[in-house]
C-alpha atoms as a PDB file:
ATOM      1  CA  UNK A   1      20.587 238.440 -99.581  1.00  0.00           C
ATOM      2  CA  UNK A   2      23.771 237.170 -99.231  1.00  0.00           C
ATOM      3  CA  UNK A   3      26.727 237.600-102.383  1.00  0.00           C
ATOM      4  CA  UNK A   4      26.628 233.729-103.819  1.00  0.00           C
ATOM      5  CA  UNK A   5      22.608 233.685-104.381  1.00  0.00           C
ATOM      6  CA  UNK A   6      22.924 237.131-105.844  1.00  0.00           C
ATOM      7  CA  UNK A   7      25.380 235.841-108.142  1.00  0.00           C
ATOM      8  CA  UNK A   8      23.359 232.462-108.842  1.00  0.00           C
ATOM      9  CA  UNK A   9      20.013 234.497-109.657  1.00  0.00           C
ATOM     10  CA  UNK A  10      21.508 236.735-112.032  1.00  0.00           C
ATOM     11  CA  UNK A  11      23.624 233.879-113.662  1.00  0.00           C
ATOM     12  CA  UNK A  12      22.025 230.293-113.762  1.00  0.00           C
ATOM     13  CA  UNK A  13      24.502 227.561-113.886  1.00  0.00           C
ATOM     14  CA  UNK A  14      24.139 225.187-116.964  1.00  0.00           C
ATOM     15  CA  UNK A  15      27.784 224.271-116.669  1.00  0.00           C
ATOM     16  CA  UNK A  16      29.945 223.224-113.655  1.00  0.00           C
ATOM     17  CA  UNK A  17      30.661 226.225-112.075  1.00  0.00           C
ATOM     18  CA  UNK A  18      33.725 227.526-110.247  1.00  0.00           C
ATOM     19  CA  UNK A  19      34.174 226.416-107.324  1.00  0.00           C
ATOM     20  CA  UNK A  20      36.899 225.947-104.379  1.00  0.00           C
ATOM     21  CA  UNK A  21      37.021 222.988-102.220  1.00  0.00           C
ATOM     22  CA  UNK A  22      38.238 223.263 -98.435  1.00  0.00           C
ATOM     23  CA  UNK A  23      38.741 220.543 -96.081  1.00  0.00           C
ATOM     24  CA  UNK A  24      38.606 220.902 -92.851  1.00  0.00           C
ATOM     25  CA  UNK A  25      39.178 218.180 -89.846  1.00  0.00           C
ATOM     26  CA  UNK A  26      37.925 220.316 -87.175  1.00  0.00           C
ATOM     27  CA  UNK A  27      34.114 221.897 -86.911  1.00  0.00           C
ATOM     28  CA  UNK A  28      34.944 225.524 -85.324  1.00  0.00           C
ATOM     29  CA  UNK A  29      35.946 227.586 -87.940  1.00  0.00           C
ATOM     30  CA  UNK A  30      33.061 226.244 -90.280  1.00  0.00           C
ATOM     31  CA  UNK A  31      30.297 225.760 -87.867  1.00  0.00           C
ATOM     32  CA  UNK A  32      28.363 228.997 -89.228  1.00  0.00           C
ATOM     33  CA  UNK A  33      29.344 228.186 -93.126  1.00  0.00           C
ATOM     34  CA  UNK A  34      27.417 224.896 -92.640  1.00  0.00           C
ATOM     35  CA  UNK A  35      24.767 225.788 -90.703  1.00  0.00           C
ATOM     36  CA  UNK A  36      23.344 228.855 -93.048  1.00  0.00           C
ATOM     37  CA  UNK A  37      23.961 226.648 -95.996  1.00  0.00           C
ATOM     38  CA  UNK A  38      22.168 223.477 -94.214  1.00  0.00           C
ATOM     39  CA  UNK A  39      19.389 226.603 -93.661  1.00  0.00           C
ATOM     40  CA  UNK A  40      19.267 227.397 -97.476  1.00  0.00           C
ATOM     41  CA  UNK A  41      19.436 223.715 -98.828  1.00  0.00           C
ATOM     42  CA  UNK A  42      16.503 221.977 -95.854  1.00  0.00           C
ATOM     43  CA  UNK A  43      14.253 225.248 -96.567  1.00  0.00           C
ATOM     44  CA  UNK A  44      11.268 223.507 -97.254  1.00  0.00           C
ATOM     45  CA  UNK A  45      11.534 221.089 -94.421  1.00  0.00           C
ATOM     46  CA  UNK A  46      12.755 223.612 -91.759  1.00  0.00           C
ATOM     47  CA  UNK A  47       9.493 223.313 -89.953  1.00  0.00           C
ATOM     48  CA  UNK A  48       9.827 219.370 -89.271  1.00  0.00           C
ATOM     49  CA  UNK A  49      11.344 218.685 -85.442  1.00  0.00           C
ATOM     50  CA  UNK A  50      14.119 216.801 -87.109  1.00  0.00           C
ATOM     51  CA  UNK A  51      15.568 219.307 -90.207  1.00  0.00           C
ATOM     52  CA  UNK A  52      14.986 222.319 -87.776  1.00  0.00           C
ATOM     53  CA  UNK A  53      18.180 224.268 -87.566  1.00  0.00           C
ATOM     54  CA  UNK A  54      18.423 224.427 -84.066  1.00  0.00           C
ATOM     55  CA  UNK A  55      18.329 220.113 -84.258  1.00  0.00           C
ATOM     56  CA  UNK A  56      20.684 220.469 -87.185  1.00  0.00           C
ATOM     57  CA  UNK A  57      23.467 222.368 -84.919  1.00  0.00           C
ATOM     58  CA  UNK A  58      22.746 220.332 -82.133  1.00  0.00           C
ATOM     59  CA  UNK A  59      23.866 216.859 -84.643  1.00  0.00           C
ATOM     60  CA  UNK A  60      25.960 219.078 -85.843  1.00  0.00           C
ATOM     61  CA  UNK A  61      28.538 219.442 -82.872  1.00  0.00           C
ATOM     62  CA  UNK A  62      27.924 216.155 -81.783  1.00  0.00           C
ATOM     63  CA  UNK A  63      29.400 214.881 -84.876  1.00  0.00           C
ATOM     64  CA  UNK A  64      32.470 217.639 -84.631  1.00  0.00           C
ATOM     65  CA  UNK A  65      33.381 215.786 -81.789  1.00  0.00           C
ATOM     66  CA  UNK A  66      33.615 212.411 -82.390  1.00  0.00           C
ATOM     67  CA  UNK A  67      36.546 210.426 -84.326  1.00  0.00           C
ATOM     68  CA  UNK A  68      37.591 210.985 -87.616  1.00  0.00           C
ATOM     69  CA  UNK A  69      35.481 214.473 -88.401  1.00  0.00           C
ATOM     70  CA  UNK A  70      35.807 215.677 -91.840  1.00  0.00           C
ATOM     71  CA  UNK A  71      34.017 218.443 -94.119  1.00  0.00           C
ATOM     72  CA  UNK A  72      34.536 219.589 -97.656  1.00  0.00           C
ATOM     73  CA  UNK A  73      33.171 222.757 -97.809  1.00  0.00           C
ATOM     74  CA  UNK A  74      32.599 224.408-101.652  1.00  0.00           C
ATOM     75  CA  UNK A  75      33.101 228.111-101.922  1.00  0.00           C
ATOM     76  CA  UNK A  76      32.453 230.660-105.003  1.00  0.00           C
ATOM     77  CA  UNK A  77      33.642 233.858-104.522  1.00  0.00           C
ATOM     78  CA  UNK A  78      34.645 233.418-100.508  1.00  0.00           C
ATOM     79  CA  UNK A  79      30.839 232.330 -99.965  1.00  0.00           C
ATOM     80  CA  UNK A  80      30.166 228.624 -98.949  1.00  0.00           C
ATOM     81  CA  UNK A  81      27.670 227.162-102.063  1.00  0.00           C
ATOM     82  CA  UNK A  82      27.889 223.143-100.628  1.00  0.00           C
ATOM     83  CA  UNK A  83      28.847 220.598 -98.154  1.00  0.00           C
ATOM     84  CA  UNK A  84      29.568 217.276 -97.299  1.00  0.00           C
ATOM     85  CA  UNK A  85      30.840 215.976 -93.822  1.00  0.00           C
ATOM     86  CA  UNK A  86      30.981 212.645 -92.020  1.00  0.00           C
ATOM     87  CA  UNK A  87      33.459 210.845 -89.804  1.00  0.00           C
ATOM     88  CA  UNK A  88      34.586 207.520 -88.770  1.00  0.00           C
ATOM     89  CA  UNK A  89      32.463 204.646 -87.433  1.00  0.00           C
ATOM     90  CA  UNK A  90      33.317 201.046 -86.163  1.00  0.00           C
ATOM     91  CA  UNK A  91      31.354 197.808 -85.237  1.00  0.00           C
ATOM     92  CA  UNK A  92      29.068 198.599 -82.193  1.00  0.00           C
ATOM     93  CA  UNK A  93      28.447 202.152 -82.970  1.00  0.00           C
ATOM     94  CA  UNK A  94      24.920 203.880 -82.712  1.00  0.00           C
ATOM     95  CA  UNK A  95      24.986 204.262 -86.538  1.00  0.00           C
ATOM     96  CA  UNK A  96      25.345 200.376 -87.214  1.00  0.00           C
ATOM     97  CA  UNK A  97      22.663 199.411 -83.830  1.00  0.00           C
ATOM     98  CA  UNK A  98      20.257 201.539 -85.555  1.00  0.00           C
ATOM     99  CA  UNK A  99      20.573 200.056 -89.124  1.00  0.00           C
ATOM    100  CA  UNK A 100      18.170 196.398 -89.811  1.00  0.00           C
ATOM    101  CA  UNK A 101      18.821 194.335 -90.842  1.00  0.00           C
ATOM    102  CA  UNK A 102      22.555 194.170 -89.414  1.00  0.00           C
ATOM    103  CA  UNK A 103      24.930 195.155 -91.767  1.00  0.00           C
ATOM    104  CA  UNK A 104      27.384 192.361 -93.259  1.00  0.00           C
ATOM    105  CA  UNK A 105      30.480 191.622 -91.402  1.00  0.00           C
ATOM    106  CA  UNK A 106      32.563 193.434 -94.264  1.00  0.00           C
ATOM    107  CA  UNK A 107      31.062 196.196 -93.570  1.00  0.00           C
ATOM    108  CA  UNK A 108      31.651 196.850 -89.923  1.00  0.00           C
ATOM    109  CA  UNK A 109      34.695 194.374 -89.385  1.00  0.00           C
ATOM    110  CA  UNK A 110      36.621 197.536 -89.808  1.00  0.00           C
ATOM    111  CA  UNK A 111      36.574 201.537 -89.677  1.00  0.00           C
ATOM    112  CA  UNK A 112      34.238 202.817 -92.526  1.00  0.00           C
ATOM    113  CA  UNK A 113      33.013 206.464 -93.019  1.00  0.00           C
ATOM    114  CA  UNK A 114      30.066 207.592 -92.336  1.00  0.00           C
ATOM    115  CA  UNK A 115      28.898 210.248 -94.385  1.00  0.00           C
ATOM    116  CA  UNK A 116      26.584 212.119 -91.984  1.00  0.00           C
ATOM    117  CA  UNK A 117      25.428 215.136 -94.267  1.00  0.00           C
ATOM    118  CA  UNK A 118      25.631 216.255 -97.950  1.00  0.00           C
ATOM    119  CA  UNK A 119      24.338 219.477 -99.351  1.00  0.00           C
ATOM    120  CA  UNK A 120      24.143 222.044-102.346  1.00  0.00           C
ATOM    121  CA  UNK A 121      22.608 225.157-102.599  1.00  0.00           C
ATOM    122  CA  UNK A 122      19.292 225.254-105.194  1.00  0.00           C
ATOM    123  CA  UNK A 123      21.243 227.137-107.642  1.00  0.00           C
ATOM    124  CA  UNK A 124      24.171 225.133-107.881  1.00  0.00           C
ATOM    125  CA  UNK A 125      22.016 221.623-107.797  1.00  0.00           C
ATOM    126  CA  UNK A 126      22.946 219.683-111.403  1.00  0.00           C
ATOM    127  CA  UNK A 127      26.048 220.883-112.096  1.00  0.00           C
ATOM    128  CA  UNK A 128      28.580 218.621-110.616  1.00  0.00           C
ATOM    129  CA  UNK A 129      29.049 220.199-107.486  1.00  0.00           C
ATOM    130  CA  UNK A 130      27.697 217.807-105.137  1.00  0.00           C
ATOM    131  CA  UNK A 131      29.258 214.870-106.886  1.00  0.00           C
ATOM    132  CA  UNK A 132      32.691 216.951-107.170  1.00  0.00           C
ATOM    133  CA  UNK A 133      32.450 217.887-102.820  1.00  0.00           C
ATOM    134  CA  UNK A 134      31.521 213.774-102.583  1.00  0.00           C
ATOM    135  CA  UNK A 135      34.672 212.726-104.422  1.00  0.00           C
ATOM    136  CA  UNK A 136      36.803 215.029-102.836  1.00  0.00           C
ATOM    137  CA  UNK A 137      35.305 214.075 -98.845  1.00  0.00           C
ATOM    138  CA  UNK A 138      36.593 210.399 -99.857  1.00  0.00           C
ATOM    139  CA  UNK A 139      39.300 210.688-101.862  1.00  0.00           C
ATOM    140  CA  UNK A 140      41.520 211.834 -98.649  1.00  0.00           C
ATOM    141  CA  UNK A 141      40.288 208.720 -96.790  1.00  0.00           C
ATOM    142  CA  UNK A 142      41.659 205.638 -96.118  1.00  0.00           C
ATOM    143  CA  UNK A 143      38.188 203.664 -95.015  1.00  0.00           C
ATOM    144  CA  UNK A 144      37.622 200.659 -97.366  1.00  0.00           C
ATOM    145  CA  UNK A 145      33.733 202.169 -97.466  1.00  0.00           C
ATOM    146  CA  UNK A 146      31.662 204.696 -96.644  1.00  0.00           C
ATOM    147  CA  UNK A 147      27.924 205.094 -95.348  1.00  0.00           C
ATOM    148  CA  UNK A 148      25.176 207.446 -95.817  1.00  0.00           C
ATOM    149  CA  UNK A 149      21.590 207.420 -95.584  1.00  0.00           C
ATOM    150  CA  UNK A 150      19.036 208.575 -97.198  1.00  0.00           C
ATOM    151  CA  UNK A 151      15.232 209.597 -97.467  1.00  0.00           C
ATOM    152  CA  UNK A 152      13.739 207.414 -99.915  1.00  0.00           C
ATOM    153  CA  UNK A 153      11.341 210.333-100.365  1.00  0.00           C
ATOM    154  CA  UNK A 154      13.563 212.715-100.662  1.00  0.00           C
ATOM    155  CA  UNK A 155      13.354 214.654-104.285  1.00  0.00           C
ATOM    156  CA  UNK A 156      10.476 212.446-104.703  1.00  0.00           C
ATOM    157  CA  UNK A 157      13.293 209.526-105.109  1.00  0.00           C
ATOM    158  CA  UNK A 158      15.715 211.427-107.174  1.00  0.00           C
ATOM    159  CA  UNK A 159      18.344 211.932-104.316  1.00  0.00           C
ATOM    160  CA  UNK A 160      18.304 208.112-103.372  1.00  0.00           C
ATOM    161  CA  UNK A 161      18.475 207.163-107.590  1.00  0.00           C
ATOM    162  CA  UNK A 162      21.627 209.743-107.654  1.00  0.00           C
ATOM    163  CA  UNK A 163      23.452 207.922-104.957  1.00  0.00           C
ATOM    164  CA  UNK A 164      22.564 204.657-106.476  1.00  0.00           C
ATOM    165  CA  UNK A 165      24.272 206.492-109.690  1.00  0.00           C
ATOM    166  CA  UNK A 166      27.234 207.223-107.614  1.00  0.00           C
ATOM    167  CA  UNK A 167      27.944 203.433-106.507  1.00  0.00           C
ATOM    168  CA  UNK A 168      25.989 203.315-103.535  1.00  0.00           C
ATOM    169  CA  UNK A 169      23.839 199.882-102.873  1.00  0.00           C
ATOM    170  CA  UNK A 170      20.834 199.608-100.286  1.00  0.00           C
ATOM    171  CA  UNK A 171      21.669 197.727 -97.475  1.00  0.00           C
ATOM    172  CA  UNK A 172      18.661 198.369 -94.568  1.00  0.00           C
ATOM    173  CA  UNK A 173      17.337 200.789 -92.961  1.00  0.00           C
ATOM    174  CA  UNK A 174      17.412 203.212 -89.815  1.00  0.00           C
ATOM    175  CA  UNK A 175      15.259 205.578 -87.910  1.00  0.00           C
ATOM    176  CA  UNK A 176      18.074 207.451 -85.655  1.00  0.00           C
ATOM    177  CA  UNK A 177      15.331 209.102 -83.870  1.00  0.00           C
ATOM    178  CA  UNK A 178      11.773 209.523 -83.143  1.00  0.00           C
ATOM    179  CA  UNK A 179      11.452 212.986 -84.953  1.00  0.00           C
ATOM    180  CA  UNK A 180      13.367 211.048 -88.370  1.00  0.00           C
ATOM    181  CA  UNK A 181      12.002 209.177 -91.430  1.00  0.00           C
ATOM    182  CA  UNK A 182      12.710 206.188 -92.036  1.00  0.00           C
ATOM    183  CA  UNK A 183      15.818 206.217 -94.060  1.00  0.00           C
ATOM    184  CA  UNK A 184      17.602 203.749 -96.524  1.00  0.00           C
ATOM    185  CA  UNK A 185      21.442 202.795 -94.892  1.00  0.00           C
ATOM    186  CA  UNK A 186      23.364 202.595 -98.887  1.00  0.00           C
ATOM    187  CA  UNK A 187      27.237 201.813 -98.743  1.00  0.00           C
ATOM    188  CA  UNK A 188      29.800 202.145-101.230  1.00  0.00           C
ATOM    189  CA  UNK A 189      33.624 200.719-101.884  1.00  0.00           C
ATOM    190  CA  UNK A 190      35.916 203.359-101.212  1.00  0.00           C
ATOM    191  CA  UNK A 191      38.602 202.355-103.385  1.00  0.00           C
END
C-alpha cells in the first residue's frame, strides 16, 4: 500500500487537506503519477473495455501529444492524491464532430480547452481538492471556455450535478467510441 492511502486511512479528511499543485505541459515525467492514480480513482469500472488501464494509457499519450497539453497534478507528502488534464481544441476537431447536436458557433469559433480527464483519490473526494486542481488547470489558460464531458450516471448523477455547481451548462452529447457511454458535452466561461 502505497504512503498517501496509508496516510488517508489512518486520518480521514473532513477539512481541505494539504496539498501541492504541479503543472506540467509535457506528459513524460507524469505518465506513471496519472496512470496509478486513474487506477485507484476508475477501480470499480476497471473491468469495462473503455476505463481499463491499458485503454486509459493508450488516451492517455494520445492526448500528451496533441496541442496545448496540460496537467495539474495534486501531491501530499511527494505522493500524487488527484488530477486534472486537458488540452486545446478548435472547430473541426474529433471532440466537436462527435458532440450533437453541433455546438454553437461561440463555442468553437475559437481555441477552447478541453478538459479530457479529472480525478481524486476516494479519500480525498469532498474536500476541495478536485475543485482546487480544476481552478488551478484553468486559471493558467487563456481559452475563453473550456469542455468536459461527463457520465450522466456517473456517482449516480452526483459528478454531472457538481460540474453543473461549478458553472458548467449541458450542451449535447458524445459517444467518442464504441466501448464509451454516452456522455453529456457541458462547457463553461473561462473568464
Amino acid at each position: 500500500m502505497d504512503r498517501a492511502r496509508r496516510h488517508l486511512e489512518d486520518h480521514r479528511m473532513t477539512t481541505a487537506p494539504t496539498i501541492e499543485l504541479r503543472t506540467f505541459t509535457t506528459l513524460g515525467p507524469i505518465r506513471g503519477d496519472l496512470l496509478d492514480v486513474y487506477a485507484d480513482v476508475r477501480a470499480p469500472l476497471l473491468h469495462l473495455p473503455n476505463y481499463a488501464v491499458t485503454t486509459f494509457g493508450e488516451r492517455l499519450d494520445r492526448h500528451g501529444t496533441e496541442p496545448g497539453f496540460v496537467a495539474v497534478l495534486a501531491y501530499t507528502d511527494d505522493e500524487p492524491v488527484g488530477y486534472a488534464y486537458g488540452n486545446t481544441i478548435e472547430r473541426g476537431d474529433r471532440y466537436w464532430q462527435r458532440t450533437t447536436p453541433e455546438p454553437a458557433e461561440k463555442y468553437t469559433e475559437r481555441p477552447t480547452l478541453a478538459m479530457k480527464e479529472i480525478g481524486v483519490r476516494l479519500a480525498w473526494r469532498k474536500t476541495g481538492t478536485a475543485r482546487r486542481i480544476h481552478d488551478a488547470l484553468l486559471a493558467a489558460r487563456q481559452e475563453p471556455y473550456v469542455t468536459l464531458m461527463v457520465n450522466p450516471a456517473a456517482g449516480d448523477g452526483k459528478v454531472h450535478a457538481l460540474y453543473r455547481s461549478w458553472g458548467y451548462q449541458d450542451i449535447g452529447q458524445s459517444q467518442p467510441s464504441p466501448a464509451s457511454p454516452s456522455l453529456t458535452v457541458m462547457v463553461h466561461a473561462n473568464s
